[in-house]
PDB file of N, CA and C in Angstrom:
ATOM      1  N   UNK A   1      -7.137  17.132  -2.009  1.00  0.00           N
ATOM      2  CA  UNK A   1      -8.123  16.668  -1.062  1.00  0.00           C
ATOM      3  C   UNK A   1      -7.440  16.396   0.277  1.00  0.00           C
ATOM      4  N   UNK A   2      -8.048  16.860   1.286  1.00  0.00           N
ATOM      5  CA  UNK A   2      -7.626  16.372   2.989  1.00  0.00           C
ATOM      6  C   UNK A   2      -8.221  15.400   3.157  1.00  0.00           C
ATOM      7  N   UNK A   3      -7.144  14.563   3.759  1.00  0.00           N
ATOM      8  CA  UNK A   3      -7.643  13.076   4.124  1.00  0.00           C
ATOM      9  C   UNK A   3      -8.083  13.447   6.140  1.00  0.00           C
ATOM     10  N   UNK A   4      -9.491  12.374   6.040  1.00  0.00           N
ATOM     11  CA  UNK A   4      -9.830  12.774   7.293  1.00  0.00           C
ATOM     12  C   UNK A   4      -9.114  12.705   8.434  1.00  0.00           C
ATOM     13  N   UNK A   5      -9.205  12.757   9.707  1.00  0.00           N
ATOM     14  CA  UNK A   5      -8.376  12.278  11.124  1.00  0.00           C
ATOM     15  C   UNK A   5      -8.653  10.970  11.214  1.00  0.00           C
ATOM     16  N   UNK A   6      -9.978  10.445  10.663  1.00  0.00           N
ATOM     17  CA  UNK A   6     -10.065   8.961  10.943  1.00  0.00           C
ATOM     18  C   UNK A   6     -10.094   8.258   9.599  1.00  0.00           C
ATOM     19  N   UNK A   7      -9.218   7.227   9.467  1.00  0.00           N
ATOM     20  CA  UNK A   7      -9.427   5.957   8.434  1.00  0.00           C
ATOM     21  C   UNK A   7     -10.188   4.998   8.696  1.00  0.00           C
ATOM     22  N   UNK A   8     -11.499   4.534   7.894  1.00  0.00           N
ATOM     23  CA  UNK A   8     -12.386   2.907   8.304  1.00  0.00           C
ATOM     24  C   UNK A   8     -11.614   2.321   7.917  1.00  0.00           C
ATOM     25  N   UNK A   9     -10.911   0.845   8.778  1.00  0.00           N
ATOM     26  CA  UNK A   9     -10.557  -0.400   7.902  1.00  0.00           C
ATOM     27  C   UNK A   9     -11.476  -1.108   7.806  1.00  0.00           C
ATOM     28  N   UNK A  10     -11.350  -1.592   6.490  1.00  0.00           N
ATOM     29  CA  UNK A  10     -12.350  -2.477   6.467  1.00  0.00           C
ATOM     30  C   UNK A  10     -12.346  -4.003   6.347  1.00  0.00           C
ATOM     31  N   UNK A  11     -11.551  -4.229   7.051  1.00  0.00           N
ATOM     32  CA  UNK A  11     -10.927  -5.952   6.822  1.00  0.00           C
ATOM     33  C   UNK A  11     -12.481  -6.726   7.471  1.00  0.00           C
ATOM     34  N   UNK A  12     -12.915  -6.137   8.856  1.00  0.00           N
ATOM     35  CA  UNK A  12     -14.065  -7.156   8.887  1.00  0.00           C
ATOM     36  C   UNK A  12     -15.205  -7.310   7.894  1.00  0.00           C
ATOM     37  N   UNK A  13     -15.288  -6.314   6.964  1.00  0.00           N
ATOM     38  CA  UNK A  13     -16.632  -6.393   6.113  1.00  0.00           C
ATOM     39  C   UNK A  13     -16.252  -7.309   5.315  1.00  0.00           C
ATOM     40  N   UNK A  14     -14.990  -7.460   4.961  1.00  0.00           N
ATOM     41  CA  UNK A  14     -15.068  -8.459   3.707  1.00  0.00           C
ATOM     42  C   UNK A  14     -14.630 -10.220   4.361  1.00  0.00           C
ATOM     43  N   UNK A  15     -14.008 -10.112   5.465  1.00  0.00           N
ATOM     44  CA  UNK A  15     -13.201 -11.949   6.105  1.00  0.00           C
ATOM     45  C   UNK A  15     -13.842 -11.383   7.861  1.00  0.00           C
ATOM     46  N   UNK A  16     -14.007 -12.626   8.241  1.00  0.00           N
ATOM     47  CA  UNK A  16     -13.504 -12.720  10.040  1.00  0.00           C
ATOM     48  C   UNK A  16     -12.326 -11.950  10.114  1.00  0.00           C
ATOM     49  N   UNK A  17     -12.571 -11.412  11.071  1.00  0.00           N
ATOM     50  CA  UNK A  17     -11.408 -10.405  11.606  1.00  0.00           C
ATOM     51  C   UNK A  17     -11.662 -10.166  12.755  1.00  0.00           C
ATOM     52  N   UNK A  18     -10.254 -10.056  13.514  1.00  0.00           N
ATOM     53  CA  UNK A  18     -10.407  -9.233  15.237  1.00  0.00           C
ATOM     54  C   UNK A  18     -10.411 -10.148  16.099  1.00  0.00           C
ATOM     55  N   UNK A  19      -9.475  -9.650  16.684  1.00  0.00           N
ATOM     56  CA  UNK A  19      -9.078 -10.773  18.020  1.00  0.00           C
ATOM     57  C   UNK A  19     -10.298 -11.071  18.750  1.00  0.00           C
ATOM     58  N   UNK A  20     -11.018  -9.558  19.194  1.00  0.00           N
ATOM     59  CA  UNK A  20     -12.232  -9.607  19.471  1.00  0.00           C
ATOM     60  C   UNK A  20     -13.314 -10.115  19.137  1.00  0.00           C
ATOM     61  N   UNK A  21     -13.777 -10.007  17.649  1.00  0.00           N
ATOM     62  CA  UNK A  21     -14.862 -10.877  16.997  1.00  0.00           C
ATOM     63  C   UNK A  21     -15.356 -12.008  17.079  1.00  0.00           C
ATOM     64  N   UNK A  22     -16.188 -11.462  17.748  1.00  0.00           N
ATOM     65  CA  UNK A  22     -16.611 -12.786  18.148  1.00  0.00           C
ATOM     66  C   UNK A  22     -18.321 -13.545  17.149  1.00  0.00           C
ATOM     67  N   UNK A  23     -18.709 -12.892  16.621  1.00  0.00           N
ATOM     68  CA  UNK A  23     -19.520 -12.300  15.375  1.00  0.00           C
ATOM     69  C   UNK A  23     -19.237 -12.965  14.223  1.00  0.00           C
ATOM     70  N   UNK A  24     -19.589 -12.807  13.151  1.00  0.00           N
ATOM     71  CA  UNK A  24     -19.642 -13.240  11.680  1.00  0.00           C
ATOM     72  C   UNK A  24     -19.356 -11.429  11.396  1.00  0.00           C
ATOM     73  N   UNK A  25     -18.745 -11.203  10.055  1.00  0.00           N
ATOM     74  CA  UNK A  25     -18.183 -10.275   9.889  1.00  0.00           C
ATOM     75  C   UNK A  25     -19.626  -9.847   8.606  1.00  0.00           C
ATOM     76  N   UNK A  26     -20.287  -8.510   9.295  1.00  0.00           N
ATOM     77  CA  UNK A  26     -21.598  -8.007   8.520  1.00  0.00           C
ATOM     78  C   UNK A  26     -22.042  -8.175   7.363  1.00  0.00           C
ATOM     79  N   UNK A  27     -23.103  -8.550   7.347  1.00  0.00           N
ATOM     80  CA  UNK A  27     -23.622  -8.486   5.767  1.00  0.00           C
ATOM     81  C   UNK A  27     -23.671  -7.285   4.906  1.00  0.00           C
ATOM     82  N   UNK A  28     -23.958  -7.770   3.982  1.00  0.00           N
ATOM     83  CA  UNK A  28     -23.489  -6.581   2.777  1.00  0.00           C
ATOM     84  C   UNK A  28     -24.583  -5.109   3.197  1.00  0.00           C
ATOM     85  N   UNK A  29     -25.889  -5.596   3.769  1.00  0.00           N
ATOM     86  CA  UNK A  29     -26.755  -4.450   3.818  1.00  0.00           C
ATOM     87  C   UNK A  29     -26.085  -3.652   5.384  1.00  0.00           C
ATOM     88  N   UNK A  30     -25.929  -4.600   6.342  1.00  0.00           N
ATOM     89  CA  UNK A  30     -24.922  -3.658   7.386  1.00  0.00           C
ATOM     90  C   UNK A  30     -23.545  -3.290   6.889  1.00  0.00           C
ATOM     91  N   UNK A  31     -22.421  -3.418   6.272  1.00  0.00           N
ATOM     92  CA  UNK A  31     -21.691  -3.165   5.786  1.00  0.00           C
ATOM     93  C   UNK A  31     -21.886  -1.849   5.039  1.00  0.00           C
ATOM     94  N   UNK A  32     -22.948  -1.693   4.035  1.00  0.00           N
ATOM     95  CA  UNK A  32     -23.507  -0.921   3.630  1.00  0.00           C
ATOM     96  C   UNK A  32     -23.862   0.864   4.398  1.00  0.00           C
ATOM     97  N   UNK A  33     -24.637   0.450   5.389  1.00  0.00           N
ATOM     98  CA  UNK A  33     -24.768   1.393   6.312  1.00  0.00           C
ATOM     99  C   UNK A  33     -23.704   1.931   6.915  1.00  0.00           C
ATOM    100  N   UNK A  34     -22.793   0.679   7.577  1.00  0.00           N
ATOM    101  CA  UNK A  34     -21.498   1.542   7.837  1.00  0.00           C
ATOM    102  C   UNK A  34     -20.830   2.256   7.242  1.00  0.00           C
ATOM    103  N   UNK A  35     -20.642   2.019   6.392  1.00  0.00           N
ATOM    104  CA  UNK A  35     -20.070   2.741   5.049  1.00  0.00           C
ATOM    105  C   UNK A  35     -21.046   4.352   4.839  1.00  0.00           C
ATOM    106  N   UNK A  36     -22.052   3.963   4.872  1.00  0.00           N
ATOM    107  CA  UNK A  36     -22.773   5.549   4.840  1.00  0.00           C
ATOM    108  C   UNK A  36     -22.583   6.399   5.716  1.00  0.00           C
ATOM    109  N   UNK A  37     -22.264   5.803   6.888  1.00  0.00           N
ATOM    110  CA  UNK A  37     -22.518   6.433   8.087  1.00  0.00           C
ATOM    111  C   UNK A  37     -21.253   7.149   8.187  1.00  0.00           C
ATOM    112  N   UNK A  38     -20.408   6.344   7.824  1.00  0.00           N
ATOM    113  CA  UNK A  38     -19.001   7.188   8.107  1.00  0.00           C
ATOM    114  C   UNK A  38     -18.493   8.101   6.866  1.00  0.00           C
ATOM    115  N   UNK A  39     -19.175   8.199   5.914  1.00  0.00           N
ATOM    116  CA  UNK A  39     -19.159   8.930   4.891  1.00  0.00           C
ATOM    117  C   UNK A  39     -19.951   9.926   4.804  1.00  0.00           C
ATOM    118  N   UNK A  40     -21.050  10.059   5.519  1.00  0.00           N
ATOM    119  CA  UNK A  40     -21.697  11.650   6.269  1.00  0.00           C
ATOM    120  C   UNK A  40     -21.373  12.168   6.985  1.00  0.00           C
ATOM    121  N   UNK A  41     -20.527  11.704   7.638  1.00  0.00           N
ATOM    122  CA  UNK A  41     -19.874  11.878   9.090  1.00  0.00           C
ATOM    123  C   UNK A  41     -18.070  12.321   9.060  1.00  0.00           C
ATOM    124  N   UNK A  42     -18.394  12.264   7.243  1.00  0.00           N
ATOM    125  CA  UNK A  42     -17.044  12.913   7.130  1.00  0.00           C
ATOM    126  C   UNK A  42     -15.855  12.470   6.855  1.00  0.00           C
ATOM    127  N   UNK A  43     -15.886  10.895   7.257  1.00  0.00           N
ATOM    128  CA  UNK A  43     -14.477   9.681   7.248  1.00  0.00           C
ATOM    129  C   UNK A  43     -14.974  10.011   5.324  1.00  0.00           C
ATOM    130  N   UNK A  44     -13.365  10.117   4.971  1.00  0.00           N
ATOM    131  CA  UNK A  44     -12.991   9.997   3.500  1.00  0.00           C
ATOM    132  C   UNK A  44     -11.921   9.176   3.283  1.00  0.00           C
ATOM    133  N   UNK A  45     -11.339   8.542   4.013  1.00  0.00           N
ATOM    134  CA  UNK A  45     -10.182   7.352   3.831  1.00  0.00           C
ATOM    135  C   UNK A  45     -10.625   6.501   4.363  1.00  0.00           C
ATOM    136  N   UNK A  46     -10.561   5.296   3.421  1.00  0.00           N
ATOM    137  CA  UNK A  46     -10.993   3.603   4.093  1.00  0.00           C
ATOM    138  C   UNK A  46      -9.795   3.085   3.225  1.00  0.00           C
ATOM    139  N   UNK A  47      -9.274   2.269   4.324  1.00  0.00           N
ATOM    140  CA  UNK A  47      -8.169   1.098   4.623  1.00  0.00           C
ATOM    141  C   UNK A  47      -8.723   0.055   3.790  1.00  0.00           C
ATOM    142  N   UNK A  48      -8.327  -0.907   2.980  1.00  0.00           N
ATOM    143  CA  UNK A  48      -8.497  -2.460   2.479  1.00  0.00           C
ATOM    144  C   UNK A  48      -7.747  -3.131   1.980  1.00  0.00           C
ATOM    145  N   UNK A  49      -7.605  -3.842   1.586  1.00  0.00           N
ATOM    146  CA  UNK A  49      -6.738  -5.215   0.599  1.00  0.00           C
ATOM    147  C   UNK A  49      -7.274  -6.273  -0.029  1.00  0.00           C
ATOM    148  N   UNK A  50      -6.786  -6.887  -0.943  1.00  0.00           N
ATOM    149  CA  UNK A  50      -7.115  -8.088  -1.352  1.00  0.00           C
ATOM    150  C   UNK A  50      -7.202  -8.843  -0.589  1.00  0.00           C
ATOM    151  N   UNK A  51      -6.579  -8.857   0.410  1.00  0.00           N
ATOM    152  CA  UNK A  51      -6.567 -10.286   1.251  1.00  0.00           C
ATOM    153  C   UNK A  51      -7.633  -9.656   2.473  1.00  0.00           C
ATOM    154  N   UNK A  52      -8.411  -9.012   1.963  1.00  0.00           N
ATOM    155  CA  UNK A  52      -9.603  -9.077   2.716  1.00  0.00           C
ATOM    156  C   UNK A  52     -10.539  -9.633   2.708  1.00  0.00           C
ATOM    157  N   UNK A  53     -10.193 -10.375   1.351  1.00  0.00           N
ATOM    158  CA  UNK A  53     -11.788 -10.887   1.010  1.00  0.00           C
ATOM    159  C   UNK A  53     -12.644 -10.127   0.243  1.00  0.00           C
ATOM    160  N   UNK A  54     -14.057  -9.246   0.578  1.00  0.00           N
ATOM    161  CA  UNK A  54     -14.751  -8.787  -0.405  1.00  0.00           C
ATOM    162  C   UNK A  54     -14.581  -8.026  -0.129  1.00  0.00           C
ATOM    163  N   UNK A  55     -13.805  -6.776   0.914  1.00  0.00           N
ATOM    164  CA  UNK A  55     -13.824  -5.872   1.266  1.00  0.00           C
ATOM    165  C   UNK A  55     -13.605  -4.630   0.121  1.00  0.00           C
ATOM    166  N   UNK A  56     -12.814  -5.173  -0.951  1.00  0.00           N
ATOM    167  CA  UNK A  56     -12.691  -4.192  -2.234  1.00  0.00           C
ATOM    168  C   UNK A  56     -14.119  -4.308  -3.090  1.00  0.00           C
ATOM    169  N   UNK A  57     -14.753  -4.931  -2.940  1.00  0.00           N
ATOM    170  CA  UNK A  57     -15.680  -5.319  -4.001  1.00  0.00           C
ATOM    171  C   UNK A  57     -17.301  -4.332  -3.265  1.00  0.00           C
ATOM    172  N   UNK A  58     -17.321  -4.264  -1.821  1.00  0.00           N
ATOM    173  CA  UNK A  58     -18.246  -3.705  -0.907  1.00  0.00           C
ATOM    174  C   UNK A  58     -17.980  -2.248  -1.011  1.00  0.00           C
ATOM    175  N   UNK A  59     -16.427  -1.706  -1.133  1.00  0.00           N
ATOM    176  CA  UNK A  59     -16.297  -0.078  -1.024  1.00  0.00           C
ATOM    177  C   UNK A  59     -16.281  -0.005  -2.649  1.00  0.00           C
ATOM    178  N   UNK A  60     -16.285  -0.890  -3.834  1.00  0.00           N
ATOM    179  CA  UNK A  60     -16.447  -0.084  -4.995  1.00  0.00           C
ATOM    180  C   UNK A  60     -18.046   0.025  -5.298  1.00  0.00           C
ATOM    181  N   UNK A  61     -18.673  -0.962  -4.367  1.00  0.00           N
ATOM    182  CA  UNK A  61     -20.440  -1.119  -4.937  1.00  0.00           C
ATOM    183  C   UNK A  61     -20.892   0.267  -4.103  1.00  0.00           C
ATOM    184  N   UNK A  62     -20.354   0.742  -2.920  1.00  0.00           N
ATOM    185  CA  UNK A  62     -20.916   1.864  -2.151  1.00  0.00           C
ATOM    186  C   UNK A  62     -20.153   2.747  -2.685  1.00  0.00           C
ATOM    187  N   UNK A  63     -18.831   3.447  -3.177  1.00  0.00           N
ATOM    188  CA  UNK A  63     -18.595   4.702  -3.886  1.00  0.00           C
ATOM    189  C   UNK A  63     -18.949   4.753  -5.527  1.00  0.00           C
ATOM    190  N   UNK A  64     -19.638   3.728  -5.851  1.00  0.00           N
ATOM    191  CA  UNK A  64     -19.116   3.885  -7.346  1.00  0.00           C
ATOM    192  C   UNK A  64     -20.593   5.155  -7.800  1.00  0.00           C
ATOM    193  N   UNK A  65     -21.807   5.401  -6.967  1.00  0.00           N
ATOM    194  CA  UNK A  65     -22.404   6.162  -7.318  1.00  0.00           C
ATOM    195  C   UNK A  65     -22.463   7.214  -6.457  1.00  0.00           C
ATOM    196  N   UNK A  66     -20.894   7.549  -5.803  1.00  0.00           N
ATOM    197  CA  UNK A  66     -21.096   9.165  -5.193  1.00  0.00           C
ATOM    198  C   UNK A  66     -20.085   9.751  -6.024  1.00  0.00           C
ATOM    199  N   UNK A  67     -20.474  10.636  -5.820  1.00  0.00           N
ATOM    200  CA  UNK A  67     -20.048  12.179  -6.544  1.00  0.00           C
ATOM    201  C   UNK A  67     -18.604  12.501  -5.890  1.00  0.00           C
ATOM    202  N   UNK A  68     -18.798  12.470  -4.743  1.00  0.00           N
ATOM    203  CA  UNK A  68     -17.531  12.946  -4.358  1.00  0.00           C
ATOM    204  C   UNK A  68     -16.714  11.247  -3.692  1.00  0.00           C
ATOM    205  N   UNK A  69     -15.195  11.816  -4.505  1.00  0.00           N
ATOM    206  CA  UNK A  69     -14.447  10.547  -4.235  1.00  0.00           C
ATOM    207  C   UNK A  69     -13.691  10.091  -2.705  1.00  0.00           C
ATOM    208  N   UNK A  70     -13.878   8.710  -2.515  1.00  0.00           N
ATOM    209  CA  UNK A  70     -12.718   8.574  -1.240  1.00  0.00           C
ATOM    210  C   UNK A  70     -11.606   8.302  -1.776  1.00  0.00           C
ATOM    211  N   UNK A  71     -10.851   8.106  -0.454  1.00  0.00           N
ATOM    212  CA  UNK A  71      -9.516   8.121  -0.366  1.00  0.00           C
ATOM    213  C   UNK A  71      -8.917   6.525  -0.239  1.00  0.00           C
ATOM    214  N   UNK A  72      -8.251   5.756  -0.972  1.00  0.00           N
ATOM    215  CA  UNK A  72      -8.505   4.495  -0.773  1.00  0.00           C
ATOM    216  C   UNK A  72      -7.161   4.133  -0.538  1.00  0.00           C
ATOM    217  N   UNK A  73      -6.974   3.552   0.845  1.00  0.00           N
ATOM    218  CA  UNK A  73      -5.222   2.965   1.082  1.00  0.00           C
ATOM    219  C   UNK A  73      -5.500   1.700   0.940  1.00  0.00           C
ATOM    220  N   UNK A  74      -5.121   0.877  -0.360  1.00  0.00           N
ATOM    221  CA  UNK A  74      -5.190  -0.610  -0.157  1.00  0.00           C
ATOM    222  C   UNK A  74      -3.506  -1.154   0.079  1.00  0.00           C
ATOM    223  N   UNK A  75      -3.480  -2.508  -0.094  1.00  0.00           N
ATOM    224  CA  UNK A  75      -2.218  -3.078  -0.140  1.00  0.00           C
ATOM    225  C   UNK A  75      -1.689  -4.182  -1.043  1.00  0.00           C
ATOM    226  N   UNK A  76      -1.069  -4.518  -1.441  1.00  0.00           N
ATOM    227  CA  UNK A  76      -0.534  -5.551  -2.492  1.00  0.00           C
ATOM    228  C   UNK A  76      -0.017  -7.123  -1.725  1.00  0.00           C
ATOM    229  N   UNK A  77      -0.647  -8.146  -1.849  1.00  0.00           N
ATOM    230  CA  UNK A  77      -1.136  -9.126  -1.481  1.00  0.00           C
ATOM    231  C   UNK A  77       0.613  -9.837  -1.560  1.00  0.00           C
ATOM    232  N   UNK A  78       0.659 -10.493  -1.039  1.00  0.00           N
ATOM    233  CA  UNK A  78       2.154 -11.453  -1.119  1.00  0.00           C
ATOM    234  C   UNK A  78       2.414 -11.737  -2.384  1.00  0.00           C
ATOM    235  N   UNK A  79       3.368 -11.781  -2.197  1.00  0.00           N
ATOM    236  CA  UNK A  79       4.300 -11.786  -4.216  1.00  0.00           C
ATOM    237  C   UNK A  79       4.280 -13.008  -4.460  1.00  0.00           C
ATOM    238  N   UNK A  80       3.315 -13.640  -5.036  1.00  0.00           N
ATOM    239  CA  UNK A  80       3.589 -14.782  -5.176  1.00  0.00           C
ATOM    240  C   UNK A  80       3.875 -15.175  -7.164  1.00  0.00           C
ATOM    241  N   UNK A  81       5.182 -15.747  -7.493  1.00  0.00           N
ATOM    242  CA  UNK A  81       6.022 -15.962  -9.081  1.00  0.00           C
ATOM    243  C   UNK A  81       5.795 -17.657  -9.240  1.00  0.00           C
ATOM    244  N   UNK A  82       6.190 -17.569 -10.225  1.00  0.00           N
ATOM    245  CA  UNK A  82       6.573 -19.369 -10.186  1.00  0.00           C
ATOM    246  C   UNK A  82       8.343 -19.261 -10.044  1.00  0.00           C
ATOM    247  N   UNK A  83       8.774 -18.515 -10.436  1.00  0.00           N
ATOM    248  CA  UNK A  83      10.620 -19.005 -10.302  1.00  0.00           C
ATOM    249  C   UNK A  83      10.838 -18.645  -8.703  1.00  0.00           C
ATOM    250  N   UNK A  84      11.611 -19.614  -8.483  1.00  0.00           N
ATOM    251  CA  UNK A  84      11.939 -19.258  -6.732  1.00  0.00           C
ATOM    252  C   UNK A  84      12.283 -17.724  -6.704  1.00  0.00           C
ATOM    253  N   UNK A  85      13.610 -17.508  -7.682  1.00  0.00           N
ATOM    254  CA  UNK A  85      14.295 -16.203  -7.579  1.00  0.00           C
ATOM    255  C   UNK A  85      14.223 -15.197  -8.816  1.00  0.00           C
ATOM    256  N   UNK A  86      12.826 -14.803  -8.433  1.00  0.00           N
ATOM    257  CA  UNK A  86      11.960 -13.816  -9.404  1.00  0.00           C
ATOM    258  C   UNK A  86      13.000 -12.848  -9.711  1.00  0.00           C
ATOM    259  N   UNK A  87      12.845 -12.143 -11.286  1.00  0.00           N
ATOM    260  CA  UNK A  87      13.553 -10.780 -11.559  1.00  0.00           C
ATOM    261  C   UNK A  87      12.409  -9.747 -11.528  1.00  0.00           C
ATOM    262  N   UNK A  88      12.808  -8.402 -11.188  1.00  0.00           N
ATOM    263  CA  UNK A  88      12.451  -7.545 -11.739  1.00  0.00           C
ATOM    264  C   UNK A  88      10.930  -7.561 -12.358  1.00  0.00           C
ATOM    265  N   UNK A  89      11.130  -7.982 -13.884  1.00  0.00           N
ATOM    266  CA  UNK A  89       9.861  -7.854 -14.479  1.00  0.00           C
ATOM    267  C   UNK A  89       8.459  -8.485 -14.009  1.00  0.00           C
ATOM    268  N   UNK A  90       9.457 -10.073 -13.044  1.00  0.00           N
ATOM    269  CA  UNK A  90       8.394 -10.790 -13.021  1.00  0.00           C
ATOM    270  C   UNK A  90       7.723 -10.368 -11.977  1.00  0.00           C
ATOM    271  N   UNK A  91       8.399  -9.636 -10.931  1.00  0.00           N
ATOM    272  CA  UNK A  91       7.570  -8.618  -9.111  1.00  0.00           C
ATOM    273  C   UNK A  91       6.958  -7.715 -10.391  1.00  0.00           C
ATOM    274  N   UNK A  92       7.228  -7.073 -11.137  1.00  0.00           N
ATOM    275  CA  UNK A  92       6.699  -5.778 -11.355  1.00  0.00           C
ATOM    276  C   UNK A  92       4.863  -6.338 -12.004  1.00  0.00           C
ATOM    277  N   UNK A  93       5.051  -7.398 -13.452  1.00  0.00           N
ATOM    278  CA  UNK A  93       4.236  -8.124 -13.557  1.00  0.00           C
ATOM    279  C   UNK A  93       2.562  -8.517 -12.689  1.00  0.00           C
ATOM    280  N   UNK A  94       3.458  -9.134 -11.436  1.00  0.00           N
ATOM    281  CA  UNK A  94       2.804  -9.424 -10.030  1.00  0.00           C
ATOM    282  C   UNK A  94       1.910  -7.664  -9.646  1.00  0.00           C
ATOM    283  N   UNK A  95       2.852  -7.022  -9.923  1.00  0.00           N
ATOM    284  CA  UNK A  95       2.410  -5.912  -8.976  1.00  0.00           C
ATOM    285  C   UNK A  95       1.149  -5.156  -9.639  1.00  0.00           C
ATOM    286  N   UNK A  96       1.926  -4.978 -11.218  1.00  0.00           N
ATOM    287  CA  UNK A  96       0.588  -4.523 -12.165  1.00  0.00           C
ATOM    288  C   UNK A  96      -0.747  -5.135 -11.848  1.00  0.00           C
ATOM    289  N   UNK A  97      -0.724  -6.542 -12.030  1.00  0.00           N
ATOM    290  CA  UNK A  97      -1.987  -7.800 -12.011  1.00  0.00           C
ATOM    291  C   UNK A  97      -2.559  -7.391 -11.232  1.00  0.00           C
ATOM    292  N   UNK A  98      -2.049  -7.107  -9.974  1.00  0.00           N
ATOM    293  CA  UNK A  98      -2.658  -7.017  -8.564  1.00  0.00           C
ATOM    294  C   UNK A  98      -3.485  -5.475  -8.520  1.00  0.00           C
ATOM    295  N   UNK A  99      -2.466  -4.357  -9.017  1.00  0.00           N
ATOM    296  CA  UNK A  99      -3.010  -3.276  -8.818  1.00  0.00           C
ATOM    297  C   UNK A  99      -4.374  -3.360  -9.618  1.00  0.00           C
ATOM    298  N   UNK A 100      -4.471  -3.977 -11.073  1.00  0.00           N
ATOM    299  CA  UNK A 100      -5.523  -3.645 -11.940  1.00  0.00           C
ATOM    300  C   UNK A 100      -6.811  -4.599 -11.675  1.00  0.00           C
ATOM    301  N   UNK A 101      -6.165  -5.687 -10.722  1.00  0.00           N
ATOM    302  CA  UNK A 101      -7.548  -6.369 -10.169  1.00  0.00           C
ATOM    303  C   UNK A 101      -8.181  -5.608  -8.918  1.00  0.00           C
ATOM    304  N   UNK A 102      -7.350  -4.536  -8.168  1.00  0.00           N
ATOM    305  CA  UNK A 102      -8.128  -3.731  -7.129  1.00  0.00           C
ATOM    306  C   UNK A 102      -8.557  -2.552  -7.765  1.00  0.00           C
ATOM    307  N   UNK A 103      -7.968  -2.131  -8.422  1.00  0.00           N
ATOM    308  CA  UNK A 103      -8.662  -0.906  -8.769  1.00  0.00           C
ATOM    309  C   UNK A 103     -10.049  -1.375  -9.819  1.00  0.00           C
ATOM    310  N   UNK A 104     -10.122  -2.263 -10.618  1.00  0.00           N
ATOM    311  CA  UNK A 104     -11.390  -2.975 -10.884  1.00  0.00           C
ATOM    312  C   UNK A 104     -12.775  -2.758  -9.882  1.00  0.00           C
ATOM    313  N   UNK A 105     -12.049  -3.784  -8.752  1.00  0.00           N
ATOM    314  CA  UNK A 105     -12.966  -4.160  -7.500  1.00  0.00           C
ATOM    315  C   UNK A 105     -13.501  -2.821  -7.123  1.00  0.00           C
ATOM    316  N   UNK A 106     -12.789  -2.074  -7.044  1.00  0.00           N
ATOM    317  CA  UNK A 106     -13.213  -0.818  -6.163  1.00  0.00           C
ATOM    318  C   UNK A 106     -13.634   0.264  -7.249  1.00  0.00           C
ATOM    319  N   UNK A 107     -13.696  -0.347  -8.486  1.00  0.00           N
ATOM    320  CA  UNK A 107     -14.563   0.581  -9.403  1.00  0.00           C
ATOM    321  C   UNK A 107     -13.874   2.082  -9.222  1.00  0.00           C
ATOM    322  N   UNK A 108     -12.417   2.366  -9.599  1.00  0.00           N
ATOM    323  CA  UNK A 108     -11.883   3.189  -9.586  1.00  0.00           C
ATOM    324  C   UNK A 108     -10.666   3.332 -10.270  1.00  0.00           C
ATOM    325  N   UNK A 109     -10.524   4.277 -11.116  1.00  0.00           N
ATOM    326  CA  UNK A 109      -9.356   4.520 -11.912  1.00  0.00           C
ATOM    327  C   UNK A 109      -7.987   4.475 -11.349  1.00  0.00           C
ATOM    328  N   UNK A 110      -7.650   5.036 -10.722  1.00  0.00           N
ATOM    329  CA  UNK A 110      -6.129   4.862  -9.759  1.00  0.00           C
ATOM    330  C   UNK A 110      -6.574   4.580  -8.114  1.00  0.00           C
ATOM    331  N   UNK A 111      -5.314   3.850  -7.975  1.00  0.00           N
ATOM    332  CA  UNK A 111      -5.359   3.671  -6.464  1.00  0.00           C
ATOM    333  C   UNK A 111      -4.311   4.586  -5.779  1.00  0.00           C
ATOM    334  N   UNK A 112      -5.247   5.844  -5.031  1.00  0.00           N
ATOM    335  CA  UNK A 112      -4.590   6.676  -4.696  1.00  0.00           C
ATOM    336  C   UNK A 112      -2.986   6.435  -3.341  1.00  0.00           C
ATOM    337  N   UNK A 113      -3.371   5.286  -3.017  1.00  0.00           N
ATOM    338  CA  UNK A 113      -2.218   4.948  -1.782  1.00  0.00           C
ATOM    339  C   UNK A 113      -2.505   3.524  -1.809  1.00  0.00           C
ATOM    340  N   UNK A 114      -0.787   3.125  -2.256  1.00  0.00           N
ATOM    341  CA  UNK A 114      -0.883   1.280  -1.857  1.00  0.00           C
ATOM    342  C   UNK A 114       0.144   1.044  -1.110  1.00  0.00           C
ATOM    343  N   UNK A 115       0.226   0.238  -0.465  1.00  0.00           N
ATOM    344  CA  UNK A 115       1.152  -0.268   0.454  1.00  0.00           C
ATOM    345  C   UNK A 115       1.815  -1.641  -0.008  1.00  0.00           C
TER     346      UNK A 115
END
């Protein structure tokens, strides 16, 4: 699959966001639309994270009944362990948890790009 020229982020749909914003960050039915709009229009990669807020939970309720799949770059939220000086298993642990609670949210089997 070709990923488009443009990526949506979607950090404002799910938290306040933007230096600019001066707004409340859209409701789910505008959120919604945006999301359509840029998905007729061809955008197939949208940007998100956990630390967006609902922003994973808004792009799995709008792709989970199209046919054709996006492209999803999320990111992995701060490492947070209980031992100050985590090993190995316990980041990797962290990392699993995290991946299998976004790919949940976004109602999707793999997460094609994480950061």
């Amino acid at each position: 699959m070709e990923i488009s020229k443009i990526t949506l982020g979607t950090a404002q749909m799910g938290m306040k966001y933007g230096i600019a914003n001066k707004n409340k960050n859209p409701n789910l039915k505008k959120s919604l639309e945006i999301l359509n709009f840029a998905f007729t229009n061809g955008i197939n990669c949208y940007d998100t994270a956990q630390v967006y807020g609902e922003s994973e939970k808004i792009l799995g309720q709008f792709f989970k009944r199209k046919r054709k799949k996006p492209i999803i770059i999320s990111k992995l939220p701060k490492i947070v362990v209980k031992e100050r000086n985590p090993n190995f298993e316990q980041v990797y642990n962290f990392m699993k948890k995290s991946l299998s609670e976004s790919t949940k949210q976004l109602e999707i089997e793999k997460l094609p790009i994480c950061l």
